[in-house]
PDB file of N, CA and C in Angstrom:
ATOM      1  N   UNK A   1    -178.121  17.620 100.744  1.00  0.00           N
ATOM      2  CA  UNK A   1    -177.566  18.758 100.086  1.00  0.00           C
ATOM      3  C   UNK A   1    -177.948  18.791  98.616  1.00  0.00           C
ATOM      4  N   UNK A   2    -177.816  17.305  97.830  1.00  0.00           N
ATOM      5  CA  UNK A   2    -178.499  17.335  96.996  1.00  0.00           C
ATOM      6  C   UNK A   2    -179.840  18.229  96.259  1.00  0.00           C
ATOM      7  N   UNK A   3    -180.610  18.060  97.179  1.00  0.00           N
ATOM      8  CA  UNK A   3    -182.273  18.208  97.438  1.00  0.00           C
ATOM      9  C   UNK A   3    -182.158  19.604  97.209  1.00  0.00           C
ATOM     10  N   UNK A   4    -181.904  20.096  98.517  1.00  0.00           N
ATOM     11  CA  UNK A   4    -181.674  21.676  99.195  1.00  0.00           C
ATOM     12  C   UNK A   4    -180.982  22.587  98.098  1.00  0.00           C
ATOM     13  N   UNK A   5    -181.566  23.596  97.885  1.00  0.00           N
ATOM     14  CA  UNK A   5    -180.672  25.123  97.445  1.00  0.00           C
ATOM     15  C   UNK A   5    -180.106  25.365  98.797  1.00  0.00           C
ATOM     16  N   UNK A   6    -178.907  26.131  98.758  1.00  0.00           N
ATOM     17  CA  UNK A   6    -178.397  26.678  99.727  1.00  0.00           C
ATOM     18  C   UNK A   6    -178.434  27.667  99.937  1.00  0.00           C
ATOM     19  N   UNK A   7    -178.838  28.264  98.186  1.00  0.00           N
ATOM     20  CA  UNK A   7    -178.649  29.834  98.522  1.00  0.00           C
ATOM     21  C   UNK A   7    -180.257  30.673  98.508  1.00  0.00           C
ATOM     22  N   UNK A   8    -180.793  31.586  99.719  1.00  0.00           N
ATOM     23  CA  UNK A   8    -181.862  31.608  99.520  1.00  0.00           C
ATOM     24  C   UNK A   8    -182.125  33.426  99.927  1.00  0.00           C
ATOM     25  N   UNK A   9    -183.192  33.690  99.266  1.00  0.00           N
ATOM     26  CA  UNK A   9    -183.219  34.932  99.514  1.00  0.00           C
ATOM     27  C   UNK A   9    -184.129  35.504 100.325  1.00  0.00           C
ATOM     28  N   UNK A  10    -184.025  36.653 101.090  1.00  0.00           N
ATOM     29  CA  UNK A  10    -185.063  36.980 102.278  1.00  0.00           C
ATOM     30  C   UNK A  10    -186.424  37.092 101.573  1.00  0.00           C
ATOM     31  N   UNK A  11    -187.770  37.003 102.661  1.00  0.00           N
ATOM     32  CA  UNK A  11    -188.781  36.560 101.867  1.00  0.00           C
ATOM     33  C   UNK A  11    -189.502  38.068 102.152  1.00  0.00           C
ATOM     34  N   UNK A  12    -189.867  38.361 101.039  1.00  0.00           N
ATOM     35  CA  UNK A  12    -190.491  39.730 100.209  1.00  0.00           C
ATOM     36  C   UNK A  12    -189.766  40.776  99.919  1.00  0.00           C
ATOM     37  N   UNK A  13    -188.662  39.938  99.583  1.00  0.00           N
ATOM     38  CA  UNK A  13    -187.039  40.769  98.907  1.00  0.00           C
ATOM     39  C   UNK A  13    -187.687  41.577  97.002  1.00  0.00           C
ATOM     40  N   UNK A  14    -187.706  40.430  96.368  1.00  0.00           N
ATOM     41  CA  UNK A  14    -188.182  41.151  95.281  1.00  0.00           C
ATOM     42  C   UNK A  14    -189.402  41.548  95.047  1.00  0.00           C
ATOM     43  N   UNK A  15    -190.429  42.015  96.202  1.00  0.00           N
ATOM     44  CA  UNK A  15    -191.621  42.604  95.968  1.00  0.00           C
ATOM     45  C   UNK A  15    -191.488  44.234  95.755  1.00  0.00           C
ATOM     46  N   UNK A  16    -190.496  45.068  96.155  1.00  0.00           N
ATOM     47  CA  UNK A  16    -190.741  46.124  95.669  1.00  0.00           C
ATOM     48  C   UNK A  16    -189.477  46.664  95.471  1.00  0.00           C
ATOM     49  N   UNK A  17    -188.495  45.444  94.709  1.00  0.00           N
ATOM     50  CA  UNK A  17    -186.991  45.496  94.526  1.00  0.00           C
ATOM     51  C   UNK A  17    -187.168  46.379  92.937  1.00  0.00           C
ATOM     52  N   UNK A  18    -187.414  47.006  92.329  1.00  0.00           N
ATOM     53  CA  UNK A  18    -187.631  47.643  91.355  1.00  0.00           C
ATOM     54  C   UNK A  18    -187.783  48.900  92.519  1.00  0.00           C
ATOM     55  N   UNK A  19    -188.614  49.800  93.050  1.00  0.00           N
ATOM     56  CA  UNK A  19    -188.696  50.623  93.204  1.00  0.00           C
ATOM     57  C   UNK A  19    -187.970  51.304  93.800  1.00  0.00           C
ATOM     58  N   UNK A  20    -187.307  50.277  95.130  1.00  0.00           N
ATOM     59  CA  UNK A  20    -186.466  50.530  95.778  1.00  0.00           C
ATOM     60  C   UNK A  20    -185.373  50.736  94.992  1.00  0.00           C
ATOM     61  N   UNK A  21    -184.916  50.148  94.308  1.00  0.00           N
ATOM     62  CA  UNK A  21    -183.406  49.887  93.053  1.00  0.00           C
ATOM     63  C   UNK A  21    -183.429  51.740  92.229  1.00  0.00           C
ATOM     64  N   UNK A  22    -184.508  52.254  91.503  1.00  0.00           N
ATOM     65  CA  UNK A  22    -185.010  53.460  91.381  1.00  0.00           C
ATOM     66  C   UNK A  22    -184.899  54.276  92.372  1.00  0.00           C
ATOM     67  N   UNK A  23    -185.003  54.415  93.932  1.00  0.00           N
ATOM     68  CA  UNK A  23    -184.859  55.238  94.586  1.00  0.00           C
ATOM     69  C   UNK A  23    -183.184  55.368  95.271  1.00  0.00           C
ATOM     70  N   UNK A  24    -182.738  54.819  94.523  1.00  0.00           N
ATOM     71  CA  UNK A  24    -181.033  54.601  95.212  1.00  0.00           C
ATOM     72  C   UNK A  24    -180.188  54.821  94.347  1.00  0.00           C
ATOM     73  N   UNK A  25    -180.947  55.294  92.599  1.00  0.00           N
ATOM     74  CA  UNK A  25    -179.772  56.134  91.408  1.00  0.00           C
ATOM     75  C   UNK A  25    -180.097  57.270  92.058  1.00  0.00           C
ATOM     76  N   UNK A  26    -178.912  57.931  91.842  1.00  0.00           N
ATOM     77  CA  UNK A  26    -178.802  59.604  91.851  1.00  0.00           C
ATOM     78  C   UNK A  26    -179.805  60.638  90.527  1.00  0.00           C
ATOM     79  N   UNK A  27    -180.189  61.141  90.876  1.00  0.00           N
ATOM     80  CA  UNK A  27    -180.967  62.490  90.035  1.00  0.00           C
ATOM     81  C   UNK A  27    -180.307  62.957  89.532  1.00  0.00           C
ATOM     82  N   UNK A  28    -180.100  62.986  88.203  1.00  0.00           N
ATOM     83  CA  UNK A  28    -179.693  63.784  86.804  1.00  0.00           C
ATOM     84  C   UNK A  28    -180.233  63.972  85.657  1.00  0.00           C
ATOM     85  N   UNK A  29    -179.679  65.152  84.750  1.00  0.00           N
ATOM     86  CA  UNK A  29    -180.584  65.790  83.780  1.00  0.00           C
ATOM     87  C   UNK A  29    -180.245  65.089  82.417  1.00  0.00           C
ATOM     88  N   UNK A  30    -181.215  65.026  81.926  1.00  0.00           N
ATOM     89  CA  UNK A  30    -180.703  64.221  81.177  1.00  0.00           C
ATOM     90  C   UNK A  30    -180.379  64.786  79.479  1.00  0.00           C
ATOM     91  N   UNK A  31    -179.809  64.106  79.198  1.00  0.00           N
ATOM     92  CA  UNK A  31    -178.536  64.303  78.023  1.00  0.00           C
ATOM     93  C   UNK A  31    -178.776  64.207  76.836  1.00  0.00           C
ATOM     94  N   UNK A  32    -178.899  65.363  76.199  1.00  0.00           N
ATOM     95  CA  UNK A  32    -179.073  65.253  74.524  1.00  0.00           C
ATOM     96  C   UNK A  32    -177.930  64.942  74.008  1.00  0.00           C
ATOM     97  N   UNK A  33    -177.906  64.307  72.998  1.00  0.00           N
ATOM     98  CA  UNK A  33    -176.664  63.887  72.051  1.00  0.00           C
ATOM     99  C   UNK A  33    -177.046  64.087  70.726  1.00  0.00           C
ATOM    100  N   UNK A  34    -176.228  65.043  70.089  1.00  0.00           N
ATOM    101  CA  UNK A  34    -176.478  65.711  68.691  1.00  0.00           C
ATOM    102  C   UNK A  34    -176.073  64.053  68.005  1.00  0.00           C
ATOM    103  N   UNK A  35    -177.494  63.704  67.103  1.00  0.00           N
ATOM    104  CA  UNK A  35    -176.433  63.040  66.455  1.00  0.00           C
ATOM    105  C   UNK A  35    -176.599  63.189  64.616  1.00  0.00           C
ATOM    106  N   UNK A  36    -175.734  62.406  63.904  1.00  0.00           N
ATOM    107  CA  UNK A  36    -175.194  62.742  62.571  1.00  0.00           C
ATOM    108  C   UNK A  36    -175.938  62.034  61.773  1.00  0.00           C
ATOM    109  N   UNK A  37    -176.041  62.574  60.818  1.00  0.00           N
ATOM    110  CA  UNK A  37    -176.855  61.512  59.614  1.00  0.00           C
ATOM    111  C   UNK A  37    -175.893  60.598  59.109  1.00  0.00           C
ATOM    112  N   UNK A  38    -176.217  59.394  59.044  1.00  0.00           N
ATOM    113  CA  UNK A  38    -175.333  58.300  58.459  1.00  0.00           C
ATOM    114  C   UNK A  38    -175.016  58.673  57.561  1.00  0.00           C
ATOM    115  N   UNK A  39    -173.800  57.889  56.987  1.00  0.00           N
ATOM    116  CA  UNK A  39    -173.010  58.468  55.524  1.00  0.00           C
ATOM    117  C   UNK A  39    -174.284  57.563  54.582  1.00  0.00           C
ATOM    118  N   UNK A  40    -174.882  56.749  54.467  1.00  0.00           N
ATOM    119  CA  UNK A  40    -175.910  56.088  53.575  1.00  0.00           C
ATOM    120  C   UNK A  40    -176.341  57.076  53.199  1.00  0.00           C
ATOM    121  N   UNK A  41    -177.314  57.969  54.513  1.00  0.00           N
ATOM    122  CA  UNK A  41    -178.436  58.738  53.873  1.00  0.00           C
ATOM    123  C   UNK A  41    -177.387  60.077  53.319  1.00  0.00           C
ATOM    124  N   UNK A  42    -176.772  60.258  53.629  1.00  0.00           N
ATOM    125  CA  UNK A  42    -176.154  61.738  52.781  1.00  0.00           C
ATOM    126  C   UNK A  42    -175.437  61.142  51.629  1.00  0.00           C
ATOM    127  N   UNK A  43    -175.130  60.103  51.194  1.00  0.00           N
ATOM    128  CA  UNK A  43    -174.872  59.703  49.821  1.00  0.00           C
ATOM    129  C   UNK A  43    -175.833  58.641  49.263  1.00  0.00           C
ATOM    130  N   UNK A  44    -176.986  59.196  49.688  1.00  0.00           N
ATOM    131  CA  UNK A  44    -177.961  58.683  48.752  1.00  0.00           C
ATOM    132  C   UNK A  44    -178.234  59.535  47.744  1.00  0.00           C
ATOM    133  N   UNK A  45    -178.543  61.325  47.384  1.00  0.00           N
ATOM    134  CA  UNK A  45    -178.826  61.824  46.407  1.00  0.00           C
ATOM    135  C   UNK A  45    -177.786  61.310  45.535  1.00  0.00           C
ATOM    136  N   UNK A  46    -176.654  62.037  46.184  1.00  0.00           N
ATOM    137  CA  UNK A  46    -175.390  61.110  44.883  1.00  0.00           C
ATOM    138  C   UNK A  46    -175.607  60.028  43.957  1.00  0.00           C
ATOM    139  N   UNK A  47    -176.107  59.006  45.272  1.00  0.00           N
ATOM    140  CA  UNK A  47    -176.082  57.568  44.283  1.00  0.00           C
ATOM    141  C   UNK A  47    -177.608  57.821  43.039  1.00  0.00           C
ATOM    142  N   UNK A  48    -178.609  58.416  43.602  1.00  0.00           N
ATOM    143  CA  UNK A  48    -179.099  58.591  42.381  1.00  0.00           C
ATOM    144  C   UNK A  48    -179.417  59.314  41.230  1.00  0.00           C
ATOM    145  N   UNK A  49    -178.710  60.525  41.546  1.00  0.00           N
ATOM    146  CA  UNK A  49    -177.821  61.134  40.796  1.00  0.00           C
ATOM    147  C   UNK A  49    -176.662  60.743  39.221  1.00  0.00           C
ATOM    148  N   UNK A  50    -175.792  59.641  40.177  1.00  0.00           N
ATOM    149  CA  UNK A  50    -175.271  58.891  39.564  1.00  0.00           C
ATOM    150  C   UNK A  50    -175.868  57.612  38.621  1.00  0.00           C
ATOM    151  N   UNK A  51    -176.771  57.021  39.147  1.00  0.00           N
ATOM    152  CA  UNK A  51    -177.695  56.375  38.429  1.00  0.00           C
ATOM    153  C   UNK A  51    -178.851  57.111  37.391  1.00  0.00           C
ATOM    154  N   UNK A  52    -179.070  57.832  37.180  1.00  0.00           N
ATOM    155  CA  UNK A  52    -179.382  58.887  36.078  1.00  0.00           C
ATOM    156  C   UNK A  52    -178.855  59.176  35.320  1.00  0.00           C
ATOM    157  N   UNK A  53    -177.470  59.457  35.792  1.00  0.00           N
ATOM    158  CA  UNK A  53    -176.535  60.355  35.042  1.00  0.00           C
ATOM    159  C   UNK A  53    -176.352  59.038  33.874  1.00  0.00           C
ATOM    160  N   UNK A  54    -175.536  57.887  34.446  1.00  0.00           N
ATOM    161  CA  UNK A  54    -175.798  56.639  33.822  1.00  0.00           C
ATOM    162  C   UNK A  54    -176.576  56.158  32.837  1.00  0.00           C
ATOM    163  N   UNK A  55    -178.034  56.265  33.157  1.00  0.00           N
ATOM    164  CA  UNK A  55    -178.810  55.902  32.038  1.00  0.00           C
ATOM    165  C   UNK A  55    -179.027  56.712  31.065  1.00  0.00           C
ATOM    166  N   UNK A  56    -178.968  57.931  31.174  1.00  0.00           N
ATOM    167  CA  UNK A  56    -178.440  58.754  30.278  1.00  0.00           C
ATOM    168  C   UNK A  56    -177.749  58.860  29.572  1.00  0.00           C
ATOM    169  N   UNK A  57    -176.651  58.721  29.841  1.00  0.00           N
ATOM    170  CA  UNK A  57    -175.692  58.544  29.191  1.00  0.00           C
ATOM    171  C   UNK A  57    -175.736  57.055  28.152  1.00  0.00           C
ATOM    172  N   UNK A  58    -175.698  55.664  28.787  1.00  0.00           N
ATOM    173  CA  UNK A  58    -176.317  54.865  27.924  1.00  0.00           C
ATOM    174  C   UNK A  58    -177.126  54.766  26.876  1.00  0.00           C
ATOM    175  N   UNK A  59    -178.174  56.093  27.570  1.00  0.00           N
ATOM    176  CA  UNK A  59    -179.263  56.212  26.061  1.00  0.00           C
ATOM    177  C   UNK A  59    -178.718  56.732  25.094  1.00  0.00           C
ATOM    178  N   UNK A  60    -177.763  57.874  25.413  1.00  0.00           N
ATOM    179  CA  UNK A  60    -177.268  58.570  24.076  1.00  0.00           C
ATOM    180  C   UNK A  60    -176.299  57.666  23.231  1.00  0.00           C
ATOM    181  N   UNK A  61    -175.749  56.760  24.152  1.00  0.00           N
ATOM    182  CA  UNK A  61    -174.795  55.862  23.479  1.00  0.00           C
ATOM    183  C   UNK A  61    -175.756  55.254  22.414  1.00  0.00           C
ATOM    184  N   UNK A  62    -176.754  54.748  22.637  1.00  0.00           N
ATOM    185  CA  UNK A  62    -177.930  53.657  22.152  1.00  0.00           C
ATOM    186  C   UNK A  62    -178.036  54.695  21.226  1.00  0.00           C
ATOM    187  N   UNK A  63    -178.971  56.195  21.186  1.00  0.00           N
ATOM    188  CA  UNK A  63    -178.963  56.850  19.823  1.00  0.00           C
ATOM    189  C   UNK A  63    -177.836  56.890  19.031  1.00  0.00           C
ATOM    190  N   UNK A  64    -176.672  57.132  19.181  1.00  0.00           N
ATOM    191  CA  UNK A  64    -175.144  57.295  18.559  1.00  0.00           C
ATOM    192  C   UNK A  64    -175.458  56.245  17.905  1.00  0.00           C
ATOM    193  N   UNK A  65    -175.763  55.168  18.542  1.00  0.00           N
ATOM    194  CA  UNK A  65    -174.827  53.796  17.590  1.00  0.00           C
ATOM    195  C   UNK A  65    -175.916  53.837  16.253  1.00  0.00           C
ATOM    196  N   UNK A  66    -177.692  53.710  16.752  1.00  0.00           N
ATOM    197  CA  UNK A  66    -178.466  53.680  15.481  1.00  0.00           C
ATOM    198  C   UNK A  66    -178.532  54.836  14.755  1.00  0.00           C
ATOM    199  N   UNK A  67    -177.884  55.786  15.163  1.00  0.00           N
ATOM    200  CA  UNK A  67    -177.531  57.051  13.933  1.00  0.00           C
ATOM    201  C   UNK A  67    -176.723  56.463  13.469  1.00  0.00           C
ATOM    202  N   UNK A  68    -175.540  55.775  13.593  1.00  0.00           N
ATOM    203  CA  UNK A  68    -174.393  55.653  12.825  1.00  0.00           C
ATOM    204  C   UNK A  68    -175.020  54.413  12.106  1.00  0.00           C
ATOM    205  N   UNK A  69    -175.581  53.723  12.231  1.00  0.00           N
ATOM    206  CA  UNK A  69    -176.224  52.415  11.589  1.00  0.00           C
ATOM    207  C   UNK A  69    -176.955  53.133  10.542  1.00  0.00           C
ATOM    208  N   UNK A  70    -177.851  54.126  10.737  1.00  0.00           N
ATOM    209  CA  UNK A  70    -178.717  54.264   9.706  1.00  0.00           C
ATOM    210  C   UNK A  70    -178.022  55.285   8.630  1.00  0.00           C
ATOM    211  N   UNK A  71    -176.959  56.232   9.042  1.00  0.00           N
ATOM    212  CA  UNK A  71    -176.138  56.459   8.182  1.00  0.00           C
ATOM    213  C   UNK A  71    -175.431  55.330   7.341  1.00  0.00           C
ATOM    214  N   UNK A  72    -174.904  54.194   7.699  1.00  0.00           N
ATOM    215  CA  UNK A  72    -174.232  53.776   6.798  1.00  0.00           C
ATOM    216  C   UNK A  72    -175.084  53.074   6.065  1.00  0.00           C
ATOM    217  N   UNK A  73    -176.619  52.750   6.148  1.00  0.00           N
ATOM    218  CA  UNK A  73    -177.626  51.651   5.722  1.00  0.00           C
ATOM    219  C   UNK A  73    -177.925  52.988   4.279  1.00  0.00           C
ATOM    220  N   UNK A  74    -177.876  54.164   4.817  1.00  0.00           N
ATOM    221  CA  UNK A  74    -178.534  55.582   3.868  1.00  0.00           C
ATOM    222  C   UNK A  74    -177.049  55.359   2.660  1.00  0.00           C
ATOM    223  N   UNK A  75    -175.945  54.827   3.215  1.00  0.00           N
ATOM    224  CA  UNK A  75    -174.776  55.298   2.535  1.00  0.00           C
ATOM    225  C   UNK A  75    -174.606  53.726   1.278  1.00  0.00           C
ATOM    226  N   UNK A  76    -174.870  52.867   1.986  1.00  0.00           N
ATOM    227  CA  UNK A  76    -174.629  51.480   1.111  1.00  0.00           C
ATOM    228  C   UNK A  76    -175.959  51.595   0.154  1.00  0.00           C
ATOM    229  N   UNK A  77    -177.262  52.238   0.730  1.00  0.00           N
ATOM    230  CA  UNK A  77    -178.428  52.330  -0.233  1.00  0.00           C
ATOM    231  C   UNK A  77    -178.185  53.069  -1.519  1.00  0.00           C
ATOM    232  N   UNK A  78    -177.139  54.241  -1.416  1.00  0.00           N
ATOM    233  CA  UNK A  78    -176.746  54.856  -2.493  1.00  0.00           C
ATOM    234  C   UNK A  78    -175.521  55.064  -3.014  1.00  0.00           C
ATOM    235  N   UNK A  79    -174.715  53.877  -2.640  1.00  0.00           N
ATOM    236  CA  UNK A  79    -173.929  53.082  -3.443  1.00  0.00           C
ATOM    237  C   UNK A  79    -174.477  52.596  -4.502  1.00  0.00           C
ATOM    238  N   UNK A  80    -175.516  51.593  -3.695  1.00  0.00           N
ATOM    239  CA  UNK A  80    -176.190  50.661  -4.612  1.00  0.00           C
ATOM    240  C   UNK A  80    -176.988  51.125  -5.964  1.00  0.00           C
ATOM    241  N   UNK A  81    -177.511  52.265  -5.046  1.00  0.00           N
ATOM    242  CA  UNK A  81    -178.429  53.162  -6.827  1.00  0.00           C
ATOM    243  C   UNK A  81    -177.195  53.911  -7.620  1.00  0.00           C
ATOM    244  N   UNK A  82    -176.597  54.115  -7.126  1.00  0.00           N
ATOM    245  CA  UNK A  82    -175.023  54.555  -8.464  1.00  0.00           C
ATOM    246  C   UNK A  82    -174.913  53.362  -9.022  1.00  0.00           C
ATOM    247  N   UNK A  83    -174.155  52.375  -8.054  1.00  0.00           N
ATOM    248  CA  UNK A  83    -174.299  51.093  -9.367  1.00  0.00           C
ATOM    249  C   UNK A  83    -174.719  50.663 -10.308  1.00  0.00           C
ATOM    250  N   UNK A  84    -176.276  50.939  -9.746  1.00  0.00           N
ATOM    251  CA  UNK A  84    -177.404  50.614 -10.748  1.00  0.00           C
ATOM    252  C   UNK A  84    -177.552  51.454 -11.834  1.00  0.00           C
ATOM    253  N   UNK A  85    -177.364  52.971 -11.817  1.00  0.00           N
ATOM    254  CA  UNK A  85    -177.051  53.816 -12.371  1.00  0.00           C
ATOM    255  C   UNK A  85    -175.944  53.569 -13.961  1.00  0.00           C
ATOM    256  N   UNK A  86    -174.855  53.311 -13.090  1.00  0.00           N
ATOM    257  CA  UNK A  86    -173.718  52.901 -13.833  1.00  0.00           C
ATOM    258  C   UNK A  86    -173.990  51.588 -15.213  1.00  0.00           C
ATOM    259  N   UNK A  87    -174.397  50.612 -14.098  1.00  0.00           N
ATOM    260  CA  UNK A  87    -174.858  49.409 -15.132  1.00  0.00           C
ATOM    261  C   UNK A  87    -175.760  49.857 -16.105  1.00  0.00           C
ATOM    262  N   UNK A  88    -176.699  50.811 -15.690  1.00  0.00           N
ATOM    263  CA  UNK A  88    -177.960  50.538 -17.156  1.00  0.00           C
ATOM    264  C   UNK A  88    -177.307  51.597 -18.254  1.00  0.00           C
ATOM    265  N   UNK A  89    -176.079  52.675 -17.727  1.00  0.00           N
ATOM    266  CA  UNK A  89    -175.170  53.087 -18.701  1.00  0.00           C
ATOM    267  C   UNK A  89    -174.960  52.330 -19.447  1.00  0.00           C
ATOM    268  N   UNK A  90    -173.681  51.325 -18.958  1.00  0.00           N
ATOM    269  CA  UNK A  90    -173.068  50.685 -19.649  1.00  0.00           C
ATOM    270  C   UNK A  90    -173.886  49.442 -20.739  1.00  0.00           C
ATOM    271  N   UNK A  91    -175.001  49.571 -20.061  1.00  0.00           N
ATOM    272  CA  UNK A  91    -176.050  48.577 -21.239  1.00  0.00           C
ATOM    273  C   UNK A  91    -176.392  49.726 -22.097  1.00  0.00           C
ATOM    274  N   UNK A  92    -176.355  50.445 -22.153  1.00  0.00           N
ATOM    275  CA  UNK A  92    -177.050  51.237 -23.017  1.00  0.00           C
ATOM    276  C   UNK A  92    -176.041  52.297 -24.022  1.00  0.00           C
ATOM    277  N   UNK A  93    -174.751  51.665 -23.569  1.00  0.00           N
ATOM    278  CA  UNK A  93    -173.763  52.565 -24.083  1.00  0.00           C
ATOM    279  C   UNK A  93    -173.180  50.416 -24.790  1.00  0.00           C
ATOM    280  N   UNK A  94    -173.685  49.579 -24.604  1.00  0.00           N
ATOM    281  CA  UNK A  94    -173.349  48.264 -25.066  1.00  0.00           C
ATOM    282  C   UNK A  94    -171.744  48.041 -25.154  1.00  0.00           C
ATOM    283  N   UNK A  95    -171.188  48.214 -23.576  1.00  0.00           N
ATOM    284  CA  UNK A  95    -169.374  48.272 -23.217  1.00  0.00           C
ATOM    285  C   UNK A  95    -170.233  46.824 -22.358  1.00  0.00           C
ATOM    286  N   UNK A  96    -169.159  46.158 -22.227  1.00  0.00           N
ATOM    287  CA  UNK A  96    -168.264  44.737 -21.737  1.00  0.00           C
ATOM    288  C   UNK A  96    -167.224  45.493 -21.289  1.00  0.00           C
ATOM    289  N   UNK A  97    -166.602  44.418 -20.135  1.00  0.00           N
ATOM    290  CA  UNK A  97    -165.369  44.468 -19.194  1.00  0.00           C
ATOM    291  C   UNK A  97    -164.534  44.607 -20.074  1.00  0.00           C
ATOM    292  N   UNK A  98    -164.337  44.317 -21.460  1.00  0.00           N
ATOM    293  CA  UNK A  98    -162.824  43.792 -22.663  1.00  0.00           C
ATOM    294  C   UNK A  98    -163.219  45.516 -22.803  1.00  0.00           C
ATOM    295  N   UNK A  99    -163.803  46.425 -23.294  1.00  0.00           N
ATOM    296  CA  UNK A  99    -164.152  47.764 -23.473  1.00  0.00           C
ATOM    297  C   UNK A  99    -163.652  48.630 -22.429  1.00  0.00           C
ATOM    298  N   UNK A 100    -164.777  48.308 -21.221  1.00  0.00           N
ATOM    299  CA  UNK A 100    -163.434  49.159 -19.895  1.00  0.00           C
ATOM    300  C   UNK A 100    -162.681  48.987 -20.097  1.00  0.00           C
ATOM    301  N   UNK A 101    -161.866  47.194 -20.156  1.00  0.00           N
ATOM    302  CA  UNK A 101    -160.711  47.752 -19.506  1.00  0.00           C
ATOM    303  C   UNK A 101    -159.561  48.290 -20.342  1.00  0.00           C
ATOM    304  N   UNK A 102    -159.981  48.290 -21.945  1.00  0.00           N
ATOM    305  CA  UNK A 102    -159.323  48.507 -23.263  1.00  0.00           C
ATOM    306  C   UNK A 102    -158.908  50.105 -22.962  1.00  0.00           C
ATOM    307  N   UNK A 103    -159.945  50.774 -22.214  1.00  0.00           N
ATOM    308  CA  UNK A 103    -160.453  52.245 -22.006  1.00  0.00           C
ATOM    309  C   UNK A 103    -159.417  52.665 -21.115  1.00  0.00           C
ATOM    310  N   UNK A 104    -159.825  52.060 -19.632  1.00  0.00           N
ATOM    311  CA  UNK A 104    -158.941  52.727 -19.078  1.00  0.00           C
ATOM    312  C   UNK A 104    -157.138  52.616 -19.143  1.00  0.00           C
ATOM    313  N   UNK A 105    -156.868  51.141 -19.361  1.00  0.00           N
ATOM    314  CA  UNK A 105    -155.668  50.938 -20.059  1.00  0.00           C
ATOM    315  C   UNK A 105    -154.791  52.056 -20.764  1.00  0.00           C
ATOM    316  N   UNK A 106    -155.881  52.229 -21.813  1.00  0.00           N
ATOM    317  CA  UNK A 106    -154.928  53.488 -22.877  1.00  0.00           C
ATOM    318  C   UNK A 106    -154.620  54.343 -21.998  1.00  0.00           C
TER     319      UNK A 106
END
Protein backbone atom coordinates (compact mmCIF):
# COMPACT_ATOMS: atom_id res chain seq x y z
CA UNK A 1 0.00 0.00 0.00
CA UNK A 2 2.90 1.89 0.68
CA UNK A 3 4.25 1.63 -2.97
CA UNK A 4 0.73 1.87 -4.71
CA UNK A 5 -1.43 5.18 -5.32
CA UNK A 6 -4.82 4.16 -4.79
CA UNK A 7 -6.31 6.75 -6.40
CA UNK A 8 -6.15 6.50 -10.19
CA UNK A 9 -7.67 8.03 -13.06
CA UNK A 10 -9.27 6.50 -16.27
CA UNK A 11 -6.68 6.34 -19.00
CA UNK A 12 -7.15 9.20 -21.70
CA UNK A 13 -9.24 11.13 -19.14
CA UNK A 14 -7.23 14.36 -19.46
CA UNK A 15 -6.58 14.20 -23.20
CA UNK A 16 -9.37 16.28 -24.27
CA UNK A 17 -10.56 17.27 -20.62
CA UNK A 18 -10.25 21.02 -21.56
CA UNK A 19 -12.53 20.81 -24.43
CA UNK A 20 -14.89 18.72 -23.13
CA UNK A 21 -14.96 21.01 -19.68
CA UNK A 22 -15.76 24.10 -22.51
CA UNK A 23 -18.51 22.22 -24.04
CA UNK A 24 -20.53 21.68 -20.71
CA UNK A 25 -20.59 25.83 -19.64
CA UNK A 26 -23.73 27.25 -20.78
CA UNK A 27 -23.67 30.07 -23.67
CA UNK A 28 -23.84 33.61 -22.59
CA UNK A 29 -23.36 37.14 -23.70
CA UNK A 30 -21.04 38.61 -22.39
CA UNK A 31 -20.91 41.56 -19.95
CA UNK A 32 -19.69 45.01 -20.11
CA UNK A 33 -19.00 46.67 -16.86
CA UNK A 34 -18.86 50.49 -16.92
CA UNK A 35 -16.04 51.11 -14.96
CA UNK A 36 -14.79 54.42 -12.92
CA UNK A 37 -11.67 56.23 -12.96
CA UNK A 38 -9.80 55.77 -9.76
CA UNK A 39 -9.92 58.58 -7.29
CA UNK A 40 -5.76 58.85 -7.97
CA UNK A 41 -6.28 59.69 -11.50
CA UNK A 42 -9.16 62.31 -10.98
CA UNK A 43 -7.15 63.97 -8.19
CA UNK A 44 -4.21 64.13 -9.94
CA UNK A 45 -4.83 67.64 -11.78
CA UNK A 46 -5.61 68.89 -8.25
CA UNK A 47 -2.50 67.60 -6.81
CA UNK A 48 -0.64 69.50 -9.39
CA UNK A 49 -2.41 72.24 -9.33
CA UNK A 50 -1.76 72.40 -5.78
CA UNK A 51 1.86 71.94 -6.18
CA UNK A 52 2.15 75.07 -8.36
CA UNK A 53 -0.01 76.93 -6.58
CA UNK A 54 2.67 76.21 -3.73
CA UNK A 55 5.70 77.14 -5.41
CA UNK A 56 4.31 80.10 -6.22
CA UNK A 57 3.38 81.17 -3.62
CA UNK A 58 6.84 80.39 -1.90
CA UNK A 59 8.43 82.42 -4.60
CA UNK A 60 6.56 85.47 -3.77
CA UNK A 61 7.29 84.85 -0.18
CA UNK A 62 11.19 84.65 -1.28
CA UNK A 63 10.62 88.16 -3.29
CA UNK A 64 8.71 89.79 -0.12
CA UNK A 65 11.37 88.92 2.21
CA UNK A 66 14.47 90.38 -0.24
CA UNK A 67 12.31 93.47 -0.91
CA UNK A 68 11.99 93.99 2.65
CA UNK A 69 15.82 93.31 3.14
CA UNK A 70 16.81 95.64 0.55
CA UNK A 71 14.51 98.26 1.84
CA UNK A 72 15.90 98.29 5.13
CA UNK A 73 19.78 97.88 3.72
CA UNK A 74 18.42 101.36 1.31
CA UNK A 75 17.07 102.68 4.83
CA UNK A 76 20.26 102.04 7.29
CA UNK A 77 22.44 103.30 4.04
CA UNK A 78 20.76 106.65 4.58
CA UNK A 79 20.81 106.83 8.04
CA UNK A 80 24.29 106.45 7.73
CA UNK A 81 24.83 109.42 5.07
CA UNK A 82 22.67 111.81 7.49
CA UNK A 83 25.05 110.93 10.12
CA UNK A 84 27.76 111.63 8.14
CA UNK A 85 26.09 114.65 7.10
CA UNK A 86 25.48 115.74 10.64
CA UNK A 87 29.12 115.04 11.85
CA UNK A 88 31.01 117.09 9.17
CA UNK A 89 28.36 119.92 10.45
CA UNK A 90 29.25 119.73 13.65
CA UNK A 91 33.11 119.81 12.68
CA UNK A 92 32.65 122.58 10.86
CA UNK A 93 30.34 124.43 13.08
CA UNK A 94 33.51 123.19 15.92
CA UNK A 95 30.41 121.92 18.75
CA UNK A 96 31.55 118.98 21.20
CA UNK A 97 28.95 116.89 23.14
CA UNK A 98 29.52 119.77 26.36
CA UNK A 99 27.91 122.33 23.35
CA UNK A 100 24.93 119.98 22.40
CA UNK A 101 24.18 119.18 25.28
CA UNK A 102 24.56 122.92 26.86
CA UNK A 103 22.06 123.59 23.68
CA UNK A 104 19.55 121.42 24.00
CA UNK A 105 19.36 121.65 27.84
CA UNK A 106 18.45 125.41 27.73
Amino acid sequence: MKKQNPFKTPEGYFDNFAADFMARLPESEPVTVERRKPLRIMLRPMLYAACLLSICFGGYLVWQHSEVENKSAKAAETIAQHDQYVDDYLDCAMLDNGDIYACISE
